[in-house]
N, C-alpha and C. Protein backbone atom coordinates (compact mmCIF):
# COMPACT_ATOMS: atom_id res chain seq x y z
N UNK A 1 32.21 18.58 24.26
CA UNK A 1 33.30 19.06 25.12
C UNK A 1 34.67 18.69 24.53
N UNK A 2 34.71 17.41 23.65
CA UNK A 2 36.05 16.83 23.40
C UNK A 2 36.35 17.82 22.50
N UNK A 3 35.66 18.31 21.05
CA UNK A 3 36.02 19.19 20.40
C UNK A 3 36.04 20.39 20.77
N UNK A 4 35.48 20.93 21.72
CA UNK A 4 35.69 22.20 22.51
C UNK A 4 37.26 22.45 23.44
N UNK A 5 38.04 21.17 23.80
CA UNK A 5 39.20 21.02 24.63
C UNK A 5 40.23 21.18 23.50
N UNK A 6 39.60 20.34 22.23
CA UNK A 6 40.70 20.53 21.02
C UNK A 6 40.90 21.99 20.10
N UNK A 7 40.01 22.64 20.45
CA UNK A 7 39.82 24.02 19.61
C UNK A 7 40.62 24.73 20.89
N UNK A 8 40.66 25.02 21.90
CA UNK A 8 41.14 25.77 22.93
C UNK A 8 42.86 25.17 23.04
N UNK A 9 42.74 23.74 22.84
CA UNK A 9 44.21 23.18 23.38
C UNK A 9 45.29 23.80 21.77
N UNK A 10 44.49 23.51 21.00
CA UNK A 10 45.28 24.46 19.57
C UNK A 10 45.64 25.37 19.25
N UNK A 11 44.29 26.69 19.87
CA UNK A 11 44.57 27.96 19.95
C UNK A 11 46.14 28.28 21.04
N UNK A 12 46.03 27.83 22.27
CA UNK A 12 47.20 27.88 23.31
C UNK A 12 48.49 27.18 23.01
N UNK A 13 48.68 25.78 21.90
CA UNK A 13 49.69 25.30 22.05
C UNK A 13 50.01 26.00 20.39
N UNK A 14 49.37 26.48 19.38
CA UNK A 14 49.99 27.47 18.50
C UNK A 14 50.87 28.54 19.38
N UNK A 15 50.15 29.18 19.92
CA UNK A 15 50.76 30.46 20.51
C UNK A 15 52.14 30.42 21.36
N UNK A 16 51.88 29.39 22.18
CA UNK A 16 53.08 29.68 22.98
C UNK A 16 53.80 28.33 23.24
N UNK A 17 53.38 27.35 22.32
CA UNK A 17 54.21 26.16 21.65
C UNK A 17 54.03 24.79 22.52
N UNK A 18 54.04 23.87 21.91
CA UNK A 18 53.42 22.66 22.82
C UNK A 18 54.32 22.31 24.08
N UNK A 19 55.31 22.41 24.08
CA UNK A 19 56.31 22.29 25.31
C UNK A 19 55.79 23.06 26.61
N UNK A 20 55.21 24.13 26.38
CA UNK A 20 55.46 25.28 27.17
C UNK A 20 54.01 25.28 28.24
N UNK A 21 53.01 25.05 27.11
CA UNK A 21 51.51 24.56 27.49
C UNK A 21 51.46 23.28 28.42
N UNK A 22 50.77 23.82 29.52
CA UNK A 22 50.60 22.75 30.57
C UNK A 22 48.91 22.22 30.27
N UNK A 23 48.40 20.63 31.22
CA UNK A 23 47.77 20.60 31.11
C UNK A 23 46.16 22.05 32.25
N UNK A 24 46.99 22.48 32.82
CA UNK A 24 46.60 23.63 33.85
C UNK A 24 46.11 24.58 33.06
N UNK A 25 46.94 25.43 31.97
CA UNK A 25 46.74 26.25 31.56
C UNK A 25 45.66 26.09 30.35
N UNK A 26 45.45 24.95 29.86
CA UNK A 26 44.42 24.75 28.78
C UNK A 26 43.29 24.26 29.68
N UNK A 27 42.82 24.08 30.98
CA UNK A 27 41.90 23.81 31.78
C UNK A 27 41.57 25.79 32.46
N UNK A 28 42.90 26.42 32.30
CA UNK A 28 42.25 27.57 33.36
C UNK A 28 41.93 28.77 32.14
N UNK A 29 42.13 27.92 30.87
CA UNK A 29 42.06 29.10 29.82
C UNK A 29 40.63 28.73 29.13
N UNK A 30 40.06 27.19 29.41
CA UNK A 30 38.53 26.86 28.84
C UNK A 30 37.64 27.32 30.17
N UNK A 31 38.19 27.89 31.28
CA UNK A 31 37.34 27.54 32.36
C UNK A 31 36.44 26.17 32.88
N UNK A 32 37.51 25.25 32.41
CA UNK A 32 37.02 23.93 32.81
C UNK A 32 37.99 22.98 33.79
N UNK A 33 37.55 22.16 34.51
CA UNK A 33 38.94 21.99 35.53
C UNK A 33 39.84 20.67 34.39
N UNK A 34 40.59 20.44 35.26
CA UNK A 34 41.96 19.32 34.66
C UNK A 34 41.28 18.48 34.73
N UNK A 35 40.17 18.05 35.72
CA UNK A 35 39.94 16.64 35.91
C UNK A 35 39.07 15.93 34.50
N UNK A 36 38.17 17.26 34.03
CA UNK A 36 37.16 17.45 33.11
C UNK A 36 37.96 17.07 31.22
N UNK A 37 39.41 17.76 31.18
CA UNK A 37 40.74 17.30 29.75
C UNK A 37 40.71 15.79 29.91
N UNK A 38 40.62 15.19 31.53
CA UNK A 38 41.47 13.54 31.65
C UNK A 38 40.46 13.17 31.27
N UNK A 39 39.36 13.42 31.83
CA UNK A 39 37.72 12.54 30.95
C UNK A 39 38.21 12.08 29.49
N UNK A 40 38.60 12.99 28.92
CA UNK A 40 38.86 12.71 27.30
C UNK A 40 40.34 12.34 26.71
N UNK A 41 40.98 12.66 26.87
CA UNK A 41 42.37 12.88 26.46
C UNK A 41 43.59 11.90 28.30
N UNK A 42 44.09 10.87 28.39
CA UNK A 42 44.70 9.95 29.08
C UNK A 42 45.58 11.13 29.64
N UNK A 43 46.47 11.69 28.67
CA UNK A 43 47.76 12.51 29.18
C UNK A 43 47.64 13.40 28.47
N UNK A 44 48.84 14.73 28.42
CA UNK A 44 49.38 15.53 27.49
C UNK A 44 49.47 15.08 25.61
N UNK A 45 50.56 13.85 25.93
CA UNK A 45 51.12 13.49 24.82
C UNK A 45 49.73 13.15 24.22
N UNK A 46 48.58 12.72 24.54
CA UNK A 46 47.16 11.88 23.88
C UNK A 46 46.78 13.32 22.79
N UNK A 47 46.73 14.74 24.03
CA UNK A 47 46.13 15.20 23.58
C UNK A 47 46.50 16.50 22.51
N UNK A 48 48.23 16.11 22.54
CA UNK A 48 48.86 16.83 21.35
C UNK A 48 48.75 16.35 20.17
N UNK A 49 48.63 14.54 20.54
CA UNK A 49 48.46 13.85 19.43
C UNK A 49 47.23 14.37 18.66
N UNK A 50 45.87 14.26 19.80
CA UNK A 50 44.66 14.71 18.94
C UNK A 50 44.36 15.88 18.61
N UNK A 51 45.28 16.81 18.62
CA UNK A 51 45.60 17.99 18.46
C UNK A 51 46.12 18.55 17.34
N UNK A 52 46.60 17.97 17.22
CA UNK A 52 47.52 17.91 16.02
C UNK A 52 46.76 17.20 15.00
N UNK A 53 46.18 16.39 15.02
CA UNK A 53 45.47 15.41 14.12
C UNK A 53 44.14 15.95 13.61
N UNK A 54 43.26 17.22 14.68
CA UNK A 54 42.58 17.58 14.08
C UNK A 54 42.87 18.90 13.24
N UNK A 55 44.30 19.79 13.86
CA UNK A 55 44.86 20.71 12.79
C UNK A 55 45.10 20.51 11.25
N UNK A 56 45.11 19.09 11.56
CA UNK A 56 46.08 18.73 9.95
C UNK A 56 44.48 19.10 8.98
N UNK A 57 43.46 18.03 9.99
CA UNK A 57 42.24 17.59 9.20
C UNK A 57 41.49 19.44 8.26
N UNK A 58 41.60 20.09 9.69
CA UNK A 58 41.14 21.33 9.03
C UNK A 58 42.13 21.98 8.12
N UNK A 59 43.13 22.31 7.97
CA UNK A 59 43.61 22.60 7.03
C UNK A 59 44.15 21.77 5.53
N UNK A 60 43.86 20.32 5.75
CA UNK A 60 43.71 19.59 4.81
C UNK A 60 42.46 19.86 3.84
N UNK A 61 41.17 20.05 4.82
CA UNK A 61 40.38 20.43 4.26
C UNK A 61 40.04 21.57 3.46
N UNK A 62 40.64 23.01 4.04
CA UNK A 62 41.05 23.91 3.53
C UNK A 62 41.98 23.68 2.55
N UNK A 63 42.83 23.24 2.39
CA UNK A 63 43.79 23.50 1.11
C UNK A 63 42.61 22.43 -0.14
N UNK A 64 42.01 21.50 0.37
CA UNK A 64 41.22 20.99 -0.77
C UNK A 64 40.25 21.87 -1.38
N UNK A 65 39.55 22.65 -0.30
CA UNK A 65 38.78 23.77 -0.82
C UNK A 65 39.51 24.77 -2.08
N UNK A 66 40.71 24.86 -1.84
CA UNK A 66 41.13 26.15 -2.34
C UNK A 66 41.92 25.65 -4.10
N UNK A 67 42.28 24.03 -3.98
CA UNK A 67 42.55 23.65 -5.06
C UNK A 67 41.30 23.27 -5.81
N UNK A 68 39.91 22.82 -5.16
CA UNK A 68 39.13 23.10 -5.99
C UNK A 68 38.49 24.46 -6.89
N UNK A 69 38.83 25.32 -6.32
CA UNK A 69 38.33 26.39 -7.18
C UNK A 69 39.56 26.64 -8.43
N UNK A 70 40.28 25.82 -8.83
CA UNK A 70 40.97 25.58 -10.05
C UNK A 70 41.27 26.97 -10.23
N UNK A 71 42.14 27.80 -9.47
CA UNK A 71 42.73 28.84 -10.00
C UNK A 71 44.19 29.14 -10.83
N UNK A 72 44.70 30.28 -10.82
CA UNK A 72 45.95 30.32 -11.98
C UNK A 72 46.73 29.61 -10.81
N UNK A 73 47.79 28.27 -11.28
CA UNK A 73 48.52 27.39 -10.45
C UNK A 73 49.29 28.36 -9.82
N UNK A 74 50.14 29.28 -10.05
CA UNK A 74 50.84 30.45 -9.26
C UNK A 74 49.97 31.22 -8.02
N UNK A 75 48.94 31.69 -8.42
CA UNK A 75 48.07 32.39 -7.91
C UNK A 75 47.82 31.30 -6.31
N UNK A 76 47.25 29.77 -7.10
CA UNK A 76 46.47 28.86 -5.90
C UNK A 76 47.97 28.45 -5.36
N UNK A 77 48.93 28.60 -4.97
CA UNK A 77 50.46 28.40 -4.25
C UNK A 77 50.09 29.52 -3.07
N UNK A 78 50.31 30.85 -3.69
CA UNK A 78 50.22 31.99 -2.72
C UNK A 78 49.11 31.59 -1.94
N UNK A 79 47.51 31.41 -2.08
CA UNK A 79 46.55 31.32 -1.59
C UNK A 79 46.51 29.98 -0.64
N UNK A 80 47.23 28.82 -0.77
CA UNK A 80 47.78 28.17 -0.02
C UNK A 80 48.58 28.27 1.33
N UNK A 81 49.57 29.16 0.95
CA UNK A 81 50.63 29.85 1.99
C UNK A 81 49.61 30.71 2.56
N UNK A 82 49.03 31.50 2.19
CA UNK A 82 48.26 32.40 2.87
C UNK A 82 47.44 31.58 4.06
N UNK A 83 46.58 30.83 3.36
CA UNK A 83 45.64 30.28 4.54
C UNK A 83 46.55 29.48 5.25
N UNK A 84 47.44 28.45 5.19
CA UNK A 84 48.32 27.86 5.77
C UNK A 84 48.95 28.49 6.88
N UNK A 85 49.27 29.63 6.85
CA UNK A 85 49.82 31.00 7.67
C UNK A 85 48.89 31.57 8.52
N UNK A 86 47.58 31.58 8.07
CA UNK A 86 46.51 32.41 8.98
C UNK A 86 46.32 31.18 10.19
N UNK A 87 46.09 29.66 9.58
CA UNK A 87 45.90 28.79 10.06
C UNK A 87 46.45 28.26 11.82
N UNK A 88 47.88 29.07 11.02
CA UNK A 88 48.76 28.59 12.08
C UNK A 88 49.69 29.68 12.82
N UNK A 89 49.06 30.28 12.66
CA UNK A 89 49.00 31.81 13.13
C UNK A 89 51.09 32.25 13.24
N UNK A 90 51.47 32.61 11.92
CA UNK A 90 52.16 32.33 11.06
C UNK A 90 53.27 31.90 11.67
N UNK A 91 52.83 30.69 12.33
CA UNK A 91 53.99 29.49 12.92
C UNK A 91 54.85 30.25 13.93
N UNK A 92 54.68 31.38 14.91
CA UNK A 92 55.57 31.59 15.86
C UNK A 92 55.66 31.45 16.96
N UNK A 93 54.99 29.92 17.30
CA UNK A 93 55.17 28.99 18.16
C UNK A 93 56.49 27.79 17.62
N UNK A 94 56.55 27.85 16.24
CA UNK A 94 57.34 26.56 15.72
C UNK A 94 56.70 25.06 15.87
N UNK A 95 55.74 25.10 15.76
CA UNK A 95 54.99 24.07 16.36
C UNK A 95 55.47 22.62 15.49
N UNK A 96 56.02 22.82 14.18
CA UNK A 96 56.35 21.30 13.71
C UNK A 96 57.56 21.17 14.22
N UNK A 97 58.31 21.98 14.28
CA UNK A 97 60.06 22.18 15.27
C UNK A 97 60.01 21.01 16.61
N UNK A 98 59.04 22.11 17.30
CA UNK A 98 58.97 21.73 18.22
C UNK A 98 58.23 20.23 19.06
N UNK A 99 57.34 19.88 17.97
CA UNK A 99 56.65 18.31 17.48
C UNK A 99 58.00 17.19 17.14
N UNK A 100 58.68 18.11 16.53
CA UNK A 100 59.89 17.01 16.24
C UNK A 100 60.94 16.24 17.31
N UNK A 101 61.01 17.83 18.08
CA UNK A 101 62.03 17.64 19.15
C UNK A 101 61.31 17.03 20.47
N UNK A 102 60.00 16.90 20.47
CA UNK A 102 59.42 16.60 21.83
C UNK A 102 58.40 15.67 21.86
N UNK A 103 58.01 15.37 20.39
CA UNK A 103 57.35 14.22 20.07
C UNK A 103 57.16 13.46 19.25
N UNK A 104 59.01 13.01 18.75
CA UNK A 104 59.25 12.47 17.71
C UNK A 104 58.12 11.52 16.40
N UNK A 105 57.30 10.48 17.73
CA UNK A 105 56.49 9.69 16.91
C UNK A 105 55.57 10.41 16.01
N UNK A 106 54.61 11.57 16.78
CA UNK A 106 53.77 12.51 16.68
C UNK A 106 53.81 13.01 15.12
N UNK A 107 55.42 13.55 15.30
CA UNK A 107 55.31 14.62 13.99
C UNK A 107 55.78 13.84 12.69
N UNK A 108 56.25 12.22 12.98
CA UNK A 108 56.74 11.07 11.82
C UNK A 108 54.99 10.97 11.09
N UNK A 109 54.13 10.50 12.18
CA UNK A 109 52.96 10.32 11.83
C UNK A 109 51.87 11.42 10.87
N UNK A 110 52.27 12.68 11.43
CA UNK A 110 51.62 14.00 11.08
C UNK A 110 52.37 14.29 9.47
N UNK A 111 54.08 13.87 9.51
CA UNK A 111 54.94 13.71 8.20
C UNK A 111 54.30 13.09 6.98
N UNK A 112 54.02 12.36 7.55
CA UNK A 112 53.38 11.12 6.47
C UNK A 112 52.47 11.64 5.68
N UNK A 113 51.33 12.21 6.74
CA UNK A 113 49.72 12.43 6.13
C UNK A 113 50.16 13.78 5.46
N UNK A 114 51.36 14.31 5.76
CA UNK A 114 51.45 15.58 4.91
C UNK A 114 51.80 15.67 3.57
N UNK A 115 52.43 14.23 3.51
CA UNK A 115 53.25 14.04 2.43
C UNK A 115 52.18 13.46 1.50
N UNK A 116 50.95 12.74 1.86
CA UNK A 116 50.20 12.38 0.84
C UNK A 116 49.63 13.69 0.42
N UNK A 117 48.67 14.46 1.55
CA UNK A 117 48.07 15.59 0.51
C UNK A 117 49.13 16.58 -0.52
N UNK A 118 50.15 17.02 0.73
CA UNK A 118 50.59 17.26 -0.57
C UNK A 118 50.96 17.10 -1.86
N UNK A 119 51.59 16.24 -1.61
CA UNK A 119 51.80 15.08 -3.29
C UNK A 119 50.54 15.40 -4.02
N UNK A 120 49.55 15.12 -3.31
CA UNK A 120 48.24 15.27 -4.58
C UNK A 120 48.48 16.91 -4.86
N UNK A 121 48.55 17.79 -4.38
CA UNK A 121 47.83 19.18 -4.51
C UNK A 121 48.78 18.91 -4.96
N UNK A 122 50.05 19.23 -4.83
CA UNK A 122 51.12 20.15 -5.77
C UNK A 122 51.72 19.44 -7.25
N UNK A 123 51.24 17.92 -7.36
CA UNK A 123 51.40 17.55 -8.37
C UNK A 123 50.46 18.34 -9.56
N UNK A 124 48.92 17.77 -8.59
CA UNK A 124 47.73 18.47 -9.51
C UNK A 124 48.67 20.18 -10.16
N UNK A 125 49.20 21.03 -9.23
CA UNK A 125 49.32 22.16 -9.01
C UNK A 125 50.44 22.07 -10.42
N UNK A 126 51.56 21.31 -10.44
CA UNK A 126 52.55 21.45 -11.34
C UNK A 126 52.14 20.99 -12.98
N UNK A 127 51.03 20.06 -12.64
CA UNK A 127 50.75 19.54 -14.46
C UNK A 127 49.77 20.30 -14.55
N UNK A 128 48.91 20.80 -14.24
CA UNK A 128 48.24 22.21 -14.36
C UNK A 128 49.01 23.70 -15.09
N UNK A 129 49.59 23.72 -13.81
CA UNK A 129 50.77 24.42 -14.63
C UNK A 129 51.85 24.24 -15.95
N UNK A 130 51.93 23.27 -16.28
CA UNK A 130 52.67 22.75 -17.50
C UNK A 130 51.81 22.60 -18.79
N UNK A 131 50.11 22.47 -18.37
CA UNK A 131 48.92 22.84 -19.41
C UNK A 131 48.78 23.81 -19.94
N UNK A 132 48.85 24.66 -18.91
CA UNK A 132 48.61 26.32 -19.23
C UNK A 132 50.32 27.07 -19.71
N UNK A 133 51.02 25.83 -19.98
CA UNK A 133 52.31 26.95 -20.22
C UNK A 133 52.63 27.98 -19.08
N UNK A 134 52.51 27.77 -18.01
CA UNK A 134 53.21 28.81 -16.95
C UNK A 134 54.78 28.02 -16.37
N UNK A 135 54.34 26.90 -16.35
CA UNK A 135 55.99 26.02 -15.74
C UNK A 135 55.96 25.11 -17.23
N UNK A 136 58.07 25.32 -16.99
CA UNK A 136 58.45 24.27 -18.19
C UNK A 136 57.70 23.00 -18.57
N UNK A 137 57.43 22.55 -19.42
CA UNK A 137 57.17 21.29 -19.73
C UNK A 137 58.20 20.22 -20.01
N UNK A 138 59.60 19.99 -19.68
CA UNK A 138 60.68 19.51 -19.21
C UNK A 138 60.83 19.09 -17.77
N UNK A 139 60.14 20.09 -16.87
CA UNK A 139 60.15 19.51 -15.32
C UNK A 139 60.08 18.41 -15.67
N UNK A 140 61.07 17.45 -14.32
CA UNK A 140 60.00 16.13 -13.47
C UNK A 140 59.00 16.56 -12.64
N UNK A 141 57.89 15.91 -12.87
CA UNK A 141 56.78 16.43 -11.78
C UNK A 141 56.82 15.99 -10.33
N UNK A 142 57.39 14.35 -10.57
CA UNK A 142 57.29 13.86 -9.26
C UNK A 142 58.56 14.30 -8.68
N UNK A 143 59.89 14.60 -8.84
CA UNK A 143 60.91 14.78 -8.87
C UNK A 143 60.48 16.43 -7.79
N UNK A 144 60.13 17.14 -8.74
CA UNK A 144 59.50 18.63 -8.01
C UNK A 144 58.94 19.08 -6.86
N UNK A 145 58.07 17.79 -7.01
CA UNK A 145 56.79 17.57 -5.64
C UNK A 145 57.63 17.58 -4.74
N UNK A 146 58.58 16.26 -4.92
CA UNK A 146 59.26 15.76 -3.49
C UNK A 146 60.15 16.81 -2.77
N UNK A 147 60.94 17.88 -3.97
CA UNK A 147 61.93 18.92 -3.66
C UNK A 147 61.16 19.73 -2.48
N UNK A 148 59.79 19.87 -3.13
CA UNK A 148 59.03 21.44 -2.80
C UNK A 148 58.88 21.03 -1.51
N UNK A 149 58.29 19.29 -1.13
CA UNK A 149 57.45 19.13 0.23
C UNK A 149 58.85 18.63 1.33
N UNK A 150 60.35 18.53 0.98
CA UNK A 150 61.32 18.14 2.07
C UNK A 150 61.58 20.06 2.56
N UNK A 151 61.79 20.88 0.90
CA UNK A 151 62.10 22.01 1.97
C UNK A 151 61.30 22.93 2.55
N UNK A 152 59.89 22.61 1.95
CA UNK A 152 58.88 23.16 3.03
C UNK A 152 58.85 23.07 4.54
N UNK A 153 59.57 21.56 4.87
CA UNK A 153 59.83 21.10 6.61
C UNK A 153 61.02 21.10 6.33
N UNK A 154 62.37 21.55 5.79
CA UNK A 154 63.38 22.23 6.12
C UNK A 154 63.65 23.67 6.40
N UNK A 155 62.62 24.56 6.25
CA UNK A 155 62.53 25.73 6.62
C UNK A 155 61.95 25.84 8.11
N UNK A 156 61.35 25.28 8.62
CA UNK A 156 61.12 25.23 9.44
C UNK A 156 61.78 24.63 10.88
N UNK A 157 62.80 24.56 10.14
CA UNK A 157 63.71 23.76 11.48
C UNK A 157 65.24 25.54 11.81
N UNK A 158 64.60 25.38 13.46
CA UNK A 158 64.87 26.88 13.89
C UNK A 158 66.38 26.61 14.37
N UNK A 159 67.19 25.50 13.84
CA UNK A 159 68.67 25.71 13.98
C UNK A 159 69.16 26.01 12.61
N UNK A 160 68.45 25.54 11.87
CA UNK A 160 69.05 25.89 10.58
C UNK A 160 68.79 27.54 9.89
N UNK A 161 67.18 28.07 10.42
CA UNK A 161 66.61 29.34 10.06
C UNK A 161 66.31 29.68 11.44
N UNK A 162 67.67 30.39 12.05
CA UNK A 162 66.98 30.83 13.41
C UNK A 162 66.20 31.58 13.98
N UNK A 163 64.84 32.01 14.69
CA UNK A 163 63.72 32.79 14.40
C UNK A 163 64.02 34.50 14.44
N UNK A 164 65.36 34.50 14.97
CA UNK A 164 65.56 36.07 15.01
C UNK A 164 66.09 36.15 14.04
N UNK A 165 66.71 35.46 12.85
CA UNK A 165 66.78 36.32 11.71
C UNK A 165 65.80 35.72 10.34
N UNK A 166 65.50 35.17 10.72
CA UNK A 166 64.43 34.57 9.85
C UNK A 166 63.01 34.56 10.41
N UNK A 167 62.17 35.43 10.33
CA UNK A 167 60.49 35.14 9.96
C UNK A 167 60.14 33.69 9.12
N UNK A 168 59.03 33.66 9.77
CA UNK A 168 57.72 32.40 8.82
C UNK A 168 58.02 33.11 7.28
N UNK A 169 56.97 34.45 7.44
CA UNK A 169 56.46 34.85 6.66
C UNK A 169 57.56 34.85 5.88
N UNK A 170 59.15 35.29 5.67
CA UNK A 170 59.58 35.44 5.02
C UNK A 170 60.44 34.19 4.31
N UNK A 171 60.55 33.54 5.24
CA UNK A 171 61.03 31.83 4.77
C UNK A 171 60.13 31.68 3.87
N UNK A 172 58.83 31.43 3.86
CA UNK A 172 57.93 31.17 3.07
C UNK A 172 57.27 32.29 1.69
N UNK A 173 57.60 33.61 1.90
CA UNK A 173 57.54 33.92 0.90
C UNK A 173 58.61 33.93 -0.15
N UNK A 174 59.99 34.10 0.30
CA UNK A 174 61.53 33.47 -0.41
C UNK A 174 61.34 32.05 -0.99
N UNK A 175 61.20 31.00 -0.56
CA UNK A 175 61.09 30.01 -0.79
C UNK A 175 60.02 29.90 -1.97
N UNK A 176 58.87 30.18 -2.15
CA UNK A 176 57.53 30.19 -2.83
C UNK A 176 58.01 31.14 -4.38
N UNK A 177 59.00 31.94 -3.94
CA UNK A 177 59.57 32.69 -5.34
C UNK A 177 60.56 32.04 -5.68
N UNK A 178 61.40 31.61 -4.61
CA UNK A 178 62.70 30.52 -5.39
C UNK A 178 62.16 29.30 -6.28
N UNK A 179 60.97 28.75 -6.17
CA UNK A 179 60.62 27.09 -6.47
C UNK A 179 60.06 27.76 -8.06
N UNK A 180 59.12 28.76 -8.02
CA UNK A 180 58.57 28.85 -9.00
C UNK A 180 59.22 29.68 -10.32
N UNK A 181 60.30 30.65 -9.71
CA UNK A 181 61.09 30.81 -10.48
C UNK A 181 62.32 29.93 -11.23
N UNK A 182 62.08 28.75 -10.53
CA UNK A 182 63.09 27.77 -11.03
C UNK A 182 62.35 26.54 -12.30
N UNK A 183 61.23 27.12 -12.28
CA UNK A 183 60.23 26.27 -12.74
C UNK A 183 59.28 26.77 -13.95
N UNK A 184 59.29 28.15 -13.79
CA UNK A 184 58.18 28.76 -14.90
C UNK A 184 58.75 29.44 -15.99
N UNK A 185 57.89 28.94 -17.29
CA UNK A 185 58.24 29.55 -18.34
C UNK A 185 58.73 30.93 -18.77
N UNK A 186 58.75 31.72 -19.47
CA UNK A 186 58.64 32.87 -19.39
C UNK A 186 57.50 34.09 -19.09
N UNK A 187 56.18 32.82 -19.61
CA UNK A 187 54.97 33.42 -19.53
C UNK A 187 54.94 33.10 -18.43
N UNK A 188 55.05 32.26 -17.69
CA UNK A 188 54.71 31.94 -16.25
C UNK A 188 55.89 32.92 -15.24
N UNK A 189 57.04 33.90 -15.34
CA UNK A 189 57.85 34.28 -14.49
C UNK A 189 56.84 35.67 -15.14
N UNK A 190 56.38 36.39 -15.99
CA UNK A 190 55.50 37.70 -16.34
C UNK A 190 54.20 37.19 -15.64
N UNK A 191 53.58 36.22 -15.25
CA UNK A 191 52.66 35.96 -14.60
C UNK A 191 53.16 36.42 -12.79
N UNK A 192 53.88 35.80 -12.53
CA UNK A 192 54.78 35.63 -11.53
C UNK A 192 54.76 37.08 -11.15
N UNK A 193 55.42 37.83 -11.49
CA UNK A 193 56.20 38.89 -11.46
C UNK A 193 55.05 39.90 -11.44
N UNK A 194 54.03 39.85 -12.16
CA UNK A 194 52.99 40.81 -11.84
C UNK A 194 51.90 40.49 -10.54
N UNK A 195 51.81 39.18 -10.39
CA UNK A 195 51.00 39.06 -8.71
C UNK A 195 52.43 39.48 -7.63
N UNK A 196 53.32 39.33 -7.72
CA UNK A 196 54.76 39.73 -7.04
C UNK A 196 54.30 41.24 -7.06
N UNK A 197 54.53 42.00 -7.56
CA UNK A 197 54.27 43.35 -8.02
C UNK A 197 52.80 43.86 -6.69
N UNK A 198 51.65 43.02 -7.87
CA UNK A 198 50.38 43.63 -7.44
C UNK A 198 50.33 43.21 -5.70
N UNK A 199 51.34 42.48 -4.99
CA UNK A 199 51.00 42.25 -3.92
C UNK A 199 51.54 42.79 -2.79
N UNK A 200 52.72 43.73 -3.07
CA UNK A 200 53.59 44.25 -2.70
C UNK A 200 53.24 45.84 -2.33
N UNK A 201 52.10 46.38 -3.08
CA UNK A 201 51.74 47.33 -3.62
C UNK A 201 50.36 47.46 -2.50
């Protein structure tokens, strides 16, 4: 039941954002009563926490899946964003926004664990890339990492990219061409430029 409250409380607080989600509406949307969430979860805040904690886990897991299949480092970025996007059903709830503003501790904690996987993937992702000659071999790597993973959660903050003129999708596909074009060789911007192309198409 506990993982059944957390799959339902995720689906509802993606969609229409954790603020907004009562504990009522994730009891009248499992067809289970309120009294049946308190069994497991103390309050709200418990169960955004564990909410959140098992989002990260599955898509942590997912992005490990997808860097194991060792694809072209350009290629496994997009395929990242992609599932990352399906995941989170392409963020138009604002859900880390809104983690920030309503549950400061929550999203420091959720910050953290983001900052380790990523660090691993996108380092793996950049000296990979600097093997194969697609990104300079001059980058800093660690220097890069840190750029890529502050404005990944600076795009997402809806005073700075406000949602009516800025999309997910498009923050994130702008951004994903700005980093790597600042970064790849020549063979790596003709790499670039033809999945750009073939995807558009």
């Amino acid at each position: 039941m506990r993982n059944k409250i957390l799959i339902g409380a995720s689906e509802l607080f993606l969609t229409l954002g954790f603020k907004s989600v009562t504990m009522d509406d994730i009891a009248n949307n499992l067809g289970i009563s309120k009294k049946t969430i308190y069994l497991h979860f103390d309050n709200k805040t418990k169960l955004v926490e564990a909410t959140t904690m098992h989002l990260f886990g599955c898509i942590s897991e997912g992005i490990n899946q997808i860097c194991a299949l060792e694809k072209n480092p350009i290629e496994e970025i997009y395929s990242i964003k992609q599932f990352i996007m399906e995941h989170l059903k392409d963020e138009k709830s604002s859900p880390q926004y809104q983690l920030q503003k309503y549950y400061p501790k929550i999203c420091n904690t959720l910050k953290g664990k983001q900052f380790e996987v990523m660090q691993t993937c996108v380092i793996d992702n950049l000296n990979r890339g600097i093997e194969q000659e697609l990104y300079r071999k001059t980058i800093d790597v660690h220097f890069v990492s840190r750029i890529y993973f502050s404005i990944m959660l600076a795009i997402k903050d809806k005073d700075l990219f406000p949602e009516k003129q800025f999309s997910m999708h498009m923050l994130m596909s702008n951004y994903l061409e700005y980093h790597l074009r600042g970064i790849c060789t020549p063979k790596g911007l003709e790499t670039l430029n033809k999945f750009i192309t073939s995807n558009q198409s």
